[in-house]
N, C-alpha and C. Protein backbone atom coordinates (compact mmCIF):
# COMPACT_ATOMS: atom_id res chain seq x y z
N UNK A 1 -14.08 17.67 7.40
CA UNK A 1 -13.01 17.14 6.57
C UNK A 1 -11.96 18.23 6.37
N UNK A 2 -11.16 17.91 6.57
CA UNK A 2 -9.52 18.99 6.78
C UNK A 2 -9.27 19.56 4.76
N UNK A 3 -8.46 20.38 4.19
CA UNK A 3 -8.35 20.55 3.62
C UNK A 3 -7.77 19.54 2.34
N UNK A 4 -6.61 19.17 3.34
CA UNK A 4 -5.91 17.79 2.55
C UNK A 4 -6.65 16.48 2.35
N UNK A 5 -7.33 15.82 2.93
CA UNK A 5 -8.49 14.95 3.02
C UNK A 5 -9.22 15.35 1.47
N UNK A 6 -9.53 16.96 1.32
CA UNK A 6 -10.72 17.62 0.11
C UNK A 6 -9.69 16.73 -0.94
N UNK A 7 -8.33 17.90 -1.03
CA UNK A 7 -7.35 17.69 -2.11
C UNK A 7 -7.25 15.68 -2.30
N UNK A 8 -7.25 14.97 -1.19
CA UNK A 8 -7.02 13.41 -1.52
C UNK A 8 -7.82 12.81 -2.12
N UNK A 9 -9.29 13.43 -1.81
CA UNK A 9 -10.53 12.60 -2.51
C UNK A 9 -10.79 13.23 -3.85
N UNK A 10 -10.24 13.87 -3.88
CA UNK A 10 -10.65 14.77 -5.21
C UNK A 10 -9.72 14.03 -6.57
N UNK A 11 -8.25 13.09 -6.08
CA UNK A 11 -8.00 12.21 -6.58
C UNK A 11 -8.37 11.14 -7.01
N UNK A 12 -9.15 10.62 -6.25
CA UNK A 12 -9.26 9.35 -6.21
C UNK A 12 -10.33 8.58 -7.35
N UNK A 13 -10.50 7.86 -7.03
CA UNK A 13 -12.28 7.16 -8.18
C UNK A 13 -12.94 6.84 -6.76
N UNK A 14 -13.86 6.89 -7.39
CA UNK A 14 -15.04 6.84 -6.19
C UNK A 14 -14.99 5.40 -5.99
N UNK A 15 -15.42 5.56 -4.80
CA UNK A 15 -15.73 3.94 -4.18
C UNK A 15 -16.36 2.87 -4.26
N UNK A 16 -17.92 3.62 -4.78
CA UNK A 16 -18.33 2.51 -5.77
C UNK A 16 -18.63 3.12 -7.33
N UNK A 17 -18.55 2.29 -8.34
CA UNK A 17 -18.96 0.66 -7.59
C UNK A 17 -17.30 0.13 -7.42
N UNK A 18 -17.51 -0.86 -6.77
CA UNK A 18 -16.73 -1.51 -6.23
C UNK A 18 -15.51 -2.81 -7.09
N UNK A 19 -14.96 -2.01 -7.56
CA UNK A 19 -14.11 -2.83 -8.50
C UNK A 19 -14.39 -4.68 -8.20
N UNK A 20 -14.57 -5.70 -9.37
CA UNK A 20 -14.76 -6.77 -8.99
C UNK A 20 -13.56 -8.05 -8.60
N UNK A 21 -12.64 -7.25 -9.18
CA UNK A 21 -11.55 -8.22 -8.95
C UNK A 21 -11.53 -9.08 -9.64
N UNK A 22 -10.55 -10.39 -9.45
CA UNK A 22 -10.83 -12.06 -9.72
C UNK A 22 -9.52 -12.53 -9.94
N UNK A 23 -8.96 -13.94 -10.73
CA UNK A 23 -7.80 -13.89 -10.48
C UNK A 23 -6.74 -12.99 -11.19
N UNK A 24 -5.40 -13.27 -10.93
CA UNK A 24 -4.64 -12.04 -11.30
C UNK A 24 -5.17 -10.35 -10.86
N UNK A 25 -5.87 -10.76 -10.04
CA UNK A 25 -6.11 -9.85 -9.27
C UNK A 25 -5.30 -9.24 -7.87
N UNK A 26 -4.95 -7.93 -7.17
CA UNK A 26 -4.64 -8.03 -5.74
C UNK A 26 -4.96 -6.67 -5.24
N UNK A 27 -5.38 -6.28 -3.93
CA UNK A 27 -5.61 -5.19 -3.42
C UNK A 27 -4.69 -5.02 -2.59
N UNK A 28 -4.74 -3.38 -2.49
CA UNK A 28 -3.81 -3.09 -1.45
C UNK A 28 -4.69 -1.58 -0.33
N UNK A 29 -4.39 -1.83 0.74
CA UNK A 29 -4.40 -0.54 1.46
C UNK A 29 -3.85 0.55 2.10
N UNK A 30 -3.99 1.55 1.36
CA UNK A 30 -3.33 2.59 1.78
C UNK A 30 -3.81 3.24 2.52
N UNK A 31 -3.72 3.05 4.02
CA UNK A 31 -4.11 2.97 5.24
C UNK A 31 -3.61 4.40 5.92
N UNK A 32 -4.05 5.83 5.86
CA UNK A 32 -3.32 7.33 6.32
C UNK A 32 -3.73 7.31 7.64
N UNK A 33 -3.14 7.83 8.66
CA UNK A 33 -3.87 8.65 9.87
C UNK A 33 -4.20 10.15 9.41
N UNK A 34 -4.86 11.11 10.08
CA UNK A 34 -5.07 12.10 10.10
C UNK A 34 -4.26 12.96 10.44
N UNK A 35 -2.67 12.80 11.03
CA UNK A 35 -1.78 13.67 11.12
C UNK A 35 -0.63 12.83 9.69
N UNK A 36 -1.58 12.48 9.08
CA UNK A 36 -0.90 12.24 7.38
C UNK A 36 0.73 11.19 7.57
N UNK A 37 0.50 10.23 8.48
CA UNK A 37 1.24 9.01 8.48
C UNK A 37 0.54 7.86 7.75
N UNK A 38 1.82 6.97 7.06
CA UNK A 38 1.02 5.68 6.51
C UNK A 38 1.78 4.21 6.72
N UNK A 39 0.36 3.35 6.82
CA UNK A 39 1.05 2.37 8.04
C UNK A 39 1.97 1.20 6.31
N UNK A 40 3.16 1.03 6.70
CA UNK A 40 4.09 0.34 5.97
C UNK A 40 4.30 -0.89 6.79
N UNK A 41 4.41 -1.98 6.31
CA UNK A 41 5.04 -3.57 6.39
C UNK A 41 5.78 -4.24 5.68
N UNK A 42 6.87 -4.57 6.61
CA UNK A 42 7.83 -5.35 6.25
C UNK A 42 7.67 -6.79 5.58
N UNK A 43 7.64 -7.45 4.42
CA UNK A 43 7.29 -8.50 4.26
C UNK A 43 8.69 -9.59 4.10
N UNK A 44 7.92 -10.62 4.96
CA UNK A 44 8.98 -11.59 5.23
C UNK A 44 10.26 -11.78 4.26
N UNK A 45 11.37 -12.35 4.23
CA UNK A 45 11.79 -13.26 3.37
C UNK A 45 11.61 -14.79 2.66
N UNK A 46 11.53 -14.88 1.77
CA UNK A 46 10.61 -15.94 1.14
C UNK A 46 11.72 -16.09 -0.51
N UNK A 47 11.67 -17.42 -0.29
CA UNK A 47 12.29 -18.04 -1.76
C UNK A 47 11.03 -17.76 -2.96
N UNK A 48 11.52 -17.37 -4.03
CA UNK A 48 10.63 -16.89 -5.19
C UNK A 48 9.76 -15.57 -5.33
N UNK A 49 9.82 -15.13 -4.29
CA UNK A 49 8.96 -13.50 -3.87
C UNK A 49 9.62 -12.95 -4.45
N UNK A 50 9.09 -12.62 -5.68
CA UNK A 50 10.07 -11.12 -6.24
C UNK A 50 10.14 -9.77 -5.19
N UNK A 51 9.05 -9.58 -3.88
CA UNK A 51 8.97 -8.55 -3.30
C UNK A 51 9.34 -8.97 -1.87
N UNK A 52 10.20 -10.02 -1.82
CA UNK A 52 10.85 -10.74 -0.23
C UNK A 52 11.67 -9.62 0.33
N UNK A 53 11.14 -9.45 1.37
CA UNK A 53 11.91 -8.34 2.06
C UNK A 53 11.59 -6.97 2.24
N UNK A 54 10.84 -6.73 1.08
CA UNK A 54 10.79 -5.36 0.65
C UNK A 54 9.50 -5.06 1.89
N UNK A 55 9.42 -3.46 1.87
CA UNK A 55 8.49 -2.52 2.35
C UNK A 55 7.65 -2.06 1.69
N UNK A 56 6.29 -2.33 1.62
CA UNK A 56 5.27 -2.55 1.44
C UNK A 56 3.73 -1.64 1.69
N UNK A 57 2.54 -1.43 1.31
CA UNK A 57 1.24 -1.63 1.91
C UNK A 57 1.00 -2.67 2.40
N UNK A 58 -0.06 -3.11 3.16
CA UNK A 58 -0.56 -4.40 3.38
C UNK A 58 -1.77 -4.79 2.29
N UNK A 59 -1.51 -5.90 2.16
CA UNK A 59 -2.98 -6.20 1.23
C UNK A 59 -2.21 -7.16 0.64
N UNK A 60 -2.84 -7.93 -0.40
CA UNK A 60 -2.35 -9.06 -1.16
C UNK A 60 -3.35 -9.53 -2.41
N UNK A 61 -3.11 -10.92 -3.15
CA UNK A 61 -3.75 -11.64 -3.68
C UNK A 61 -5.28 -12.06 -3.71
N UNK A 62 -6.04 -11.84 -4.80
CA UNK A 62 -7.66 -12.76 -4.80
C UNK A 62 -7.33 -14.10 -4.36
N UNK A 63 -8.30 -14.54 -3.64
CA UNK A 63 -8.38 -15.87 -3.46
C UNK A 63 -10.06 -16.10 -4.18
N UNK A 64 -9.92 -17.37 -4.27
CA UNK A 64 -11.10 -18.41 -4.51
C UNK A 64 -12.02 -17.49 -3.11
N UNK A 65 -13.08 -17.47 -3.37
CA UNK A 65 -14.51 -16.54 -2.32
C UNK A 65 -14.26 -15.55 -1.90
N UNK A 66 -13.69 -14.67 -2.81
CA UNK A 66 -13.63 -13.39 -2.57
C UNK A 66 -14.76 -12.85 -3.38
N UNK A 67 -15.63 -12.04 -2.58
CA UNK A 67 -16.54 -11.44 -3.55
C UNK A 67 -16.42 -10.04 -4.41
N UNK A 68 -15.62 -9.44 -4.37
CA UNK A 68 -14.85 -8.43 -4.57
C UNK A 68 -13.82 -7.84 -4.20
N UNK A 69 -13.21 -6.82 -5.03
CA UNK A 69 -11.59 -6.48 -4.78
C UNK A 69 -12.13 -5.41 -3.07
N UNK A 70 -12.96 -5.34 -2.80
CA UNK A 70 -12.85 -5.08 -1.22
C UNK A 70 -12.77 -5.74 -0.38
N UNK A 71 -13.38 -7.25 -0.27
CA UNK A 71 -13.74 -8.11 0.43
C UNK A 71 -12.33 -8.18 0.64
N UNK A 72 -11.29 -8.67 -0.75
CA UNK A 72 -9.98 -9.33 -0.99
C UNK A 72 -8.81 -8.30 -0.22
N UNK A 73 -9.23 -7.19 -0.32
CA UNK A 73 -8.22 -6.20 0.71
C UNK A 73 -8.62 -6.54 2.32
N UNK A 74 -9.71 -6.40 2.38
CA UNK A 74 -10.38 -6.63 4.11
C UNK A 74 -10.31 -8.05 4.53
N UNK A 75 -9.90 -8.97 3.91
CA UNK A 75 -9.37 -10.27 4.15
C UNK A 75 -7.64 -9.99 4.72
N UNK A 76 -7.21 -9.74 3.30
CA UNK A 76 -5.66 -9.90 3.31
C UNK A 76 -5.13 -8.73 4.52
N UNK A 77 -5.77 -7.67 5.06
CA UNK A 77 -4.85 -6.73 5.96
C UNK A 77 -5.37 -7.31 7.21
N UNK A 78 -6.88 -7.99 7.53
CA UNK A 78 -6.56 -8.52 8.67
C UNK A 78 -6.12 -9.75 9.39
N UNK A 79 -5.71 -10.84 7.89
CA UNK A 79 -4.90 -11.75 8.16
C UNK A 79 -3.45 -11.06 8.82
N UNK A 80 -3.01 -10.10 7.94
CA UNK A 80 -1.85 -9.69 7.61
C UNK A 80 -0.83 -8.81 8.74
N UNK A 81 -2.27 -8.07 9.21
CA UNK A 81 -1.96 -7.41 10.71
C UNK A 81 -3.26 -6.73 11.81
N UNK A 82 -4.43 -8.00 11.49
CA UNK A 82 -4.98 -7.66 12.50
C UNK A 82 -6.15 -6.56 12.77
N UNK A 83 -5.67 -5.91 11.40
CA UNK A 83 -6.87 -4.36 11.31
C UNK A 83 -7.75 -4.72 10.51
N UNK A 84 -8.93 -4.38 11.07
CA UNK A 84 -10.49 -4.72 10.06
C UNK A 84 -10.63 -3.02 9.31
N UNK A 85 -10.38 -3.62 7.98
CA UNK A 85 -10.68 -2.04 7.61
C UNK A 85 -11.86 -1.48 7.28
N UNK A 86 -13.05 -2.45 7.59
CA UNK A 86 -14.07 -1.93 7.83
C UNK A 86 -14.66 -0.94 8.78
N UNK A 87 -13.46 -0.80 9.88
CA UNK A 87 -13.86 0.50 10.97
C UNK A 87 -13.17 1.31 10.43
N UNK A 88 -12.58 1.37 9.34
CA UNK A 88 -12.44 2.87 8.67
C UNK A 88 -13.04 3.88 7.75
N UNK A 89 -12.73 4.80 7.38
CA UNK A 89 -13.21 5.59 6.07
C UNK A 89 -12.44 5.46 5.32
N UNK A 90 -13.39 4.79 4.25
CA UNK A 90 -12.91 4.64 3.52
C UNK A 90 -12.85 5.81 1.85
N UNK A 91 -12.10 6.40 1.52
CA UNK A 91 -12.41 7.64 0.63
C UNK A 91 -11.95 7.35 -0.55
N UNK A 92 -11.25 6.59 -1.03
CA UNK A 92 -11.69 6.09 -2.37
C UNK A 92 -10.67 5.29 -3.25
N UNK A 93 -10.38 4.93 -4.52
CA UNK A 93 -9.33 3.94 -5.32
C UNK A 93 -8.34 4.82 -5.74
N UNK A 94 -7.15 4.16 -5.65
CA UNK A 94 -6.59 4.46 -6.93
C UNK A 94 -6.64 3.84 -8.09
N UNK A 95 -6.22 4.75 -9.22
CA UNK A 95 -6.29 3.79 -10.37
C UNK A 95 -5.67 2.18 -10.58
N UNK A 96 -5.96 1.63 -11.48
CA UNK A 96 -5.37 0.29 -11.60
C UNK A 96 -4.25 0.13 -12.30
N UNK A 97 -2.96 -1.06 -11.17
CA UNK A 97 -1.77 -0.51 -11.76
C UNK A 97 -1.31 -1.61 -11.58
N UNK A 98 0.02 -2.25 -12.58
CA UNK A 98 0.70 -3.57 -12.26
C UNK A 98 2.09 -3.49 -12.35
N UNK A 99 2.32 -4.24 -11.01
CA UNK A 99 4.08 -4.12 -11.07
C UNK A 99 4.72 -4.15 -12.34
N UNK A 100 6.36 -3.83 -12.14
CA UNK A 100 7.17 -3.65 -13.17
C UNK A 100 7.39 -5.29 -13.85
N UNK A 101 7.80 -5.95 -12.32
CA UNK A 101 7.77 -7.82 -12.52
C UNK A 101 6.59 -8.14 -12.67
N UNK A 102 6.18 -7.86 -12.64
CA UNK A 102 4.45 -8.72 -13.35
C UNK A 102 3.38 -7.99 -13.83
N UNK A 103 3.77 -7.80 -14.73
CA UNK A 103 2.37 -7.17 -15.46
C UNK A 103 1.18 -7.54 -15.82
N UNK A 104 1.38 -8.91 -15.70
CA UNK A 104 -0.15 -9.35 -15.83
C UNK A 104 -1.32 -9.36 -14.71
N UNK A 105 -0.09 -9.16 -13.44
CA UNK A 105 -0.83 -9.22 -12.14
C UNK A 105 -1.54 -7.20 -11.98
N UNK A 106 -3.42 -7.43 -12.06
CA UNK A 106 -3.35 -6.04 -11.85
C UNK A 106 -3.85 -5.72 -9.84
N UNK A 107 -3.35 -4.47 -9.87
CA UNK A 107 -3.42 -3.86 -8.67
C UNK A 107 -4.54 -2.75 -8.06
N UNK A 108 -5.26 -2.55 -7.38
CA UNK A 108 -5.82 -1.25 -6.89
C UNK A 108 -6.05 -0.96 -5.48
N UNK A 109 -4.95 -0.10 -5.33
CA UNK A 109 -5.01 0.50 -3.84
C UNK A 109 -6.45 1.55 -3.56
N UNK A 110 -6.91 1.06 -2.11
CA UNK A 110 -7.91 1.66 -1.61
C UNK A 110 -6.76 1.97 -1.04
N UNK A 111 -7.53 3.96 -0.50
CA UNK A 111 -7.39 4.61 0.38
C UNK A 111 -8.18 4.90 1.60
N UNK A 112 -7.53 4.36 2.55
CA UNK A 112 -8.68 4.42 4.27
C UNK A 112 -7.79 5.72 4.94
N UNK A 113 -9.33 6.01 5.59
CA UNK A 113 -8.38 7.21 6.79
C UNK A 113 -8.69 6.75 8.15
N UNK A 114 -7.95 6.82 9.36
CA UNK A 114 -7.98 6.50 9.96
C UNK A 114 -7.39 8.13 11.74
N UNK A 115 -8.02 7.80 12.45
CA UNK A 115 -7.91 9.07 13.36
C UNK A 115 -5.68 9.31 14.06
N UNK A 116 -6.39 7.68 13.92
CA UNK A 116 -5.05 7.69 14.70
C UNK A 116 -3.97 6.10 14.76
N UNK A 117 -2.79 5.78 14.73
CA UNK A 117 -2.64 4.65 14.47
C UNK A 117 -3.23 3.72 15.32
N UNK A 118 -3.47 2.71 14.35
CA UNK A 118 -3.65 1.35 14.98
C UNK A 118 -2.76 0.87 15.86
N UNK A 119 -3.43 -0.51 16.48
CA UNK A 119 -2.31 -1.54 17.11
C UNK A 119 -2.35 -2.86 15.75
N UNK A 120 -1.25 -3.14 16.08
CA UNK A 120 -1.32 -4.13 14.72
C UNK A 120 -0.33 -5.65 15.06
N UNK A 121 -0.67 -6.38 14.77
CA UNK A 121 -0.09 -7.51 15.20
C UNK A 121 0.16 -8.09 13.84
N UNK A 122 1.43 -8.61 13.54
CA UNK A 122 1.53 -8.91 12.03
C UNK A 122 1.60 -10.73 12.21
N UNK A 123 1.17 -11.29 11.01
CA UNK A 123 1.10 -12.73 11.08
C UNK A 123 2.70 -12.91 10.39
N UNK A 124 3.03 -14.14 10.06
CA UNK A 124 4.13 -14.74 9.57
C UNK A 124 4.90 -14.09 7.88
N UNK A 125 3.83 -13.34 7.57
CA UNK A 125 4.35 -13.19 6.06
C UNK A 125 5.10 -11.76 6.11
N UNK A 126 4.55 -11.19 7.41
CA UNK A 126 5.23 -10.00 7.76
C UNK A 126 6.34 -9.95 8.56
N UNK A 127 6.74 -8.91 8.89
CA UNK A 127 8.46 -8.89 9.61
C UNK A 127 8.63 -7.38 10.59
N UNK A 128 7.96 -7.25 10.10
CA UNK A 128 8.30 -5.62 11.08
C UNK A 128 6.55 -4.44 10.33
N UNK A 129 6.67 -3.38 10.79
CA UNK A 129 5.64 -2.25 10.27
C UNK A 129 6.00 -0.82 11.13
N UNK A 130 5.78 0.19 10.19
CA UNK A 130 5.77 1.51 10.71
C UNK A 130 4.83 2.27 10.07
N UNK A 131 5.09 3.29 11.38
CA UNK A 131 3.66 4.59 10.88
C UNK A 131 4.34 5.31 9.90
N UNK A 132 4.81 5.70 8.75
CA UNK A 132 5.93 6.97 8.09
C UNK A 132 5.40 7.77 7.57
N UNK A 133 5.58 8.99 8.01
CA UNK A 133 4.98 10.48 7.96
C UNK A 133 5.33 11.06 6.65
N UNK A 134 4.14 10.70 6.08
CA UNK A 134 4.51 11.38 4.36
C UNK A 134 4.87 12.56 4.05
N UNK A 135 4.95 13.47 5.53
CA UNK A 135 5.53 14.44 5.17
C UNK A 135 6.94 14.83 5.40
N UNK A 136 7.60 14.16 5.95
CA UNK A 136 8.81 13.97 6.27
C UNK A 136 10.08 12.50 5.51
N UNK A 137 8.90 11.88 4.61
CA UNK A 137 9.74 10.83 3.75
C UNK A 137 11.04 11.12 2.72
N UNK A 138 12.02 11.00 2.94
CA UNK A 138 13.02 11.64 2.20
C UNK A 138 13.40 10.74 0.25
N UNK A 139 12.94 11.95 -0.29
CA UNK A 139 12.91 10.94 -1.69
C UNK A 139 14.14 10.68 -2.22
N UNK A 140 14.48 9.91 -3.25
CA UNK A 140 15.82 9.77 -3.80
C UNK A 140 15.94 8.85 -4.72
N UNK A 141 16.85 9.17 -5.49
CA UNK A 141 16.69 8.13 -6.90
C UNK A 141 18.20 7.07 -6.30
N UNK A 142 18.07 5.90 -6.25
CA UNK A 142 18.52 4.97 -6.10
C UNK A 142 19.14 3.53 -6.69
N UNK A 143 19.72 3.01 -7.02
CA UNK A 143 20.09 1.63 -7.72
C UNK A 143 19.59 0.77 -6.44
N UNK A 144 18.68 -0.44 -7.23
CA UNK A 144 18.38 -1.41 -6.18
C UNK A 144 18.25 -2.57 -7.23
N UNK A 145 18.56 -3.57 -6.04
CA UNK A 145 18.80 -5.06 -6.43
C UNK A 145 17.59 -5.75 -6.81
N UNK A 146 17.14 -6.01 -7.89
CA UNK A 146 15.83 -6.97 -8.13
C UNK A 146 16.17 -8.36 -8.57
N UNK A 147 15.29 -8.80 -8.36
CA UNK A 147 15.48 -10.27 -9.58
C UNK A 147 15.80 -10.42 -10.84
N UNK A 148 15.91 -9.44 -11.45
CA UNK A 148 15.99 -8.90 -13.19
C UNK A 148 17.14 -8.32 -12.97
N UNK A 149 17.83 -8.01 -11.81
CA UNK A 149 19.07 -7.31 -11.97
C UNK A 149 19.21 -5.92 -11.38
N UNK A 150 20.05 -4.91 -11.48
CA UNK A 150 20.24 -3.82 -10.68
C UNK A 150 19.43 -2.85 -11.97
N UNK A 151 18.71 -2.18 -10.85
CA UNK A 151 17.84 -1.01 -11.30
C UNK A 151 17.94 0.21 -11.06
N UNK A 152 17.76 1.67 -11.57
CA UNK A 152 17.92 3.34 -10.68
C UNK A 152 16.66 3.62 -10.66
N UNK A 153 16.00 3.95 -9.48
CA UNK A 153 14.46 3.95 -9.16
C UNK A 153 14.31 4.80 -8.22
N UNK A 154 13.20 5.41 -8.30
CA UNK A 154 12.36 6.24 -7.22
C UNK A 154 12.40 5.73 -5.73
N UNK A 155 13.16 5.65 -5.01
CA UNK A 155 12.71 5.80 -3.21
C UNK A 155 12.37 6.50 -2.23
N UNK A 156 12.03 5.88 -0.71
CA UNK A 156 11.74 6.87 0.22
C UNK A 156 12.52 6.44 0.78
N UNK A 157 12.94 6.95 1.76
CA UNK A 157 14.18 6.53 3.09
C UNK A 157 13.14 6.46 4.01
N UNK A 158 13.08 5.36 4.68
CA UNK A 158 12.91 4.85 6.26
C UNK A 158 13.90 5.12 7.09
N UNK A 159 13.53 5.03 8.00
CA UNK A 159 14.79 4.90 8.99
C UNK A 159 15.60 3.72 9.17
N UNK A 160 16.98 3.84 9.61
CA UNK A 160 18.09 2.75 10.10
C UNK A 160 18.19 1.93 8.37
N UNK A 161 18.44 3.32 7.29
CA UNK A 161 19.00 2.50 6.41
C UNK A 161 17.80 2.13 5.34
N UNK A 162 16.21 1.54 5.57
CA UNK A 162 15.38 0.76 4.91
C UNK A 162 15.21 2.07 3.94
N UNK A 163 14.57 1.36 2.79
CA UNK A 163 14.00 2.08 1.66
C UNK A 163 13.06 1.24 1.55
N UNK A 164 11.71 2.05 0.78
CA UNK A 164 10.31 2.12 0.01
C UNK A 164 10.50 2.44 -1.53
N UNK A 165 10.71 1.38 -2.09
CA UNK A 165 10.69 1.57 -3.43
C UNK A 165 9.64 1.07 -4.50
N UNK A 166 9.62 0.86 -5.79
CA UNK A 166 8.90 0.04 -6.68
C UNK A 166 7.51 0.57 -6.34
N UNK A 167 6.32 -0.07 -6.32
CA UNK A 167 5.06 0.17 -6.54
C UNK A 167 4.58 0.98 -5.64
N UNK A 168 4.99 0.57 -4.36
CA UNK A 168 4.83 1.18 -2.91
C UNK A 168 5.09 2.67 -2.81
N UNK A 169 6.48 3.00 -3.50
CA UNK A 169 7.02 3.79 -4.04
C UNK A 169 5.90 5.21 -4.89
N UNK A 170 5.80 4.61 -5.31
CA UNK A 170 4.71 5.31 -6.29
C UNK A 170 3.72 5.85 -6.39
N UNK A 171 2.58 4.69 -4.89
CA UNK A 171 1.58 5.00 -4.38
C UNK A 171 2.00 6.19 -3.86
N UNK A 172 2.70 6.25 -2.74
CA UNK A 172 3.01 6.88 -2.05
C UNK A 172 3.20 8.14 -2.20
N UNK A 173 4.26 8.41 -3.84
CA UNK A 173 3.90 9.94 -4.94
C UNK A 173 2.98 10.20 -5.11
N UNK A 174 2.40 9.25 -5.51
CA UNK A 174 0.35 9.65 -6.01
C UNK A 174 -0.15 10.39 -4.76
N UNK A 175 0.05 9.79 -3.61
CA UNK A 175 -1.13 10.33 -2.31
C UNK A 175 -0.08 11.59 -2.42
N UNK A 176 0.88 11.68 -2.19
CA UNK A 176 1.85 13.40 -1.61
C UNK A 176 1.39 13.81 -2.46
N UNK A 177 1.22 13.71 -4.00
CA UNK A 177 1.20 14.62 -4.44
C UNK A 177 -0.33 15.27 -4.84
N UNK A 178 -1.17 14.46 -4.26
CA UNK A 178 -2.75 14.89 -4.16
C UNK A 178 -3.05 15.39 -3.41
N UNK A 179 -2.44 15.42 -2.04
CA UNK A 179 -2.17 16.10 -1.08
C UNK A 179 -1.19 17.42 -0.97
N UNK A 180 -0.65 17.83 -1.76
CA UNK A 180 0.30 18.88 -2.03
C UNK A 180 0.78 19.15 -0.97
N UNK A 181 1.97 17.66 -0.59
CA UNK A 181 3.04 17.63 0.13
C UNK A 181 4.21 17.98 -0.43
């Protein structure tokens, strides 16, 4: 295990037990390679999505037979693009957190490591995906357009213009900065 890997898990909550989820529930995965890239998705445009458009983790919503908030991540990323994140390592949670627009909805990103990127095929709810090298993400405080109106918020710059903002946003501080990027 590399140094940064020590510093990431040393963040995290352990893996089990295994958070249970249920509704108002959603997981997400924060999916690293080992040269410290993380895989981002574009999510479609969609009428009523407070997060239409935006750049993303993959992961989503409990459904009805989910047996836990793992099952509900390892459902939703390989509907979503194809990756079983059961062939990964998995090293551990982040804490539990709920968007700014919905607070009642709660969140917990697992962290997987992975050697090297995937191939990923995204279904319909997605729009695009990239590998983005957390060590090269350019931060910046920003005004962005929400449903509630114009906001000044934490971003990352993508390339050709895109930004990583809001929750995604955040994760994304949490891992750099457990990683002492």
């Amino acid at each position: 295990m590399s140094e940064w890997h020590k510093y990431l898990t040393r963040c995290l909550l352990p893996l089990n037990p295994i958070p249970s989820g249920g509704h108002n529930w959603a997981g997400i995965a924060a999916i690293i390679t080992s040269s410290k890239e993380a895989l981002l998705v574009k999510r479609a445009v969609r009428p009523g999505d407070p997060w239409s458009g935006d750049w993303a983790m993959p992961g989503g919503r409990w459904r009805d037979g989910d047996t836990n908030l793992y099952e509900c991540i390892r459902r939703e990323v390989l509907e979503e693009t194809s990756i079983d994140i059961s062939m990964l390592e998995a090293l551990g949670w982040l804490p539990e957190r709920s968007p700014r627009v919905r607070p009642e909805l709660k969140i917990m990103p697992l962290v997987l490591l992975t050697n090297s990127r995937l191939s990923v095929i995204l279904n319909d709810e997605l729009t695009d995906y990239c590998w983005a090298s957390l060590q090269n993400l350019v931060y910046e405080k920003r005004v962005v357009n929400t449903p509630r109106g114009e906001i000044l918020t934490d971003v990352y710059l993508l390339s050709g213009g895109e930004f990583v903002w809001g929750l995604t946003a955040r994760i994304i501080q949490e891992i750099t900065n457990c990683i002492q990027l």
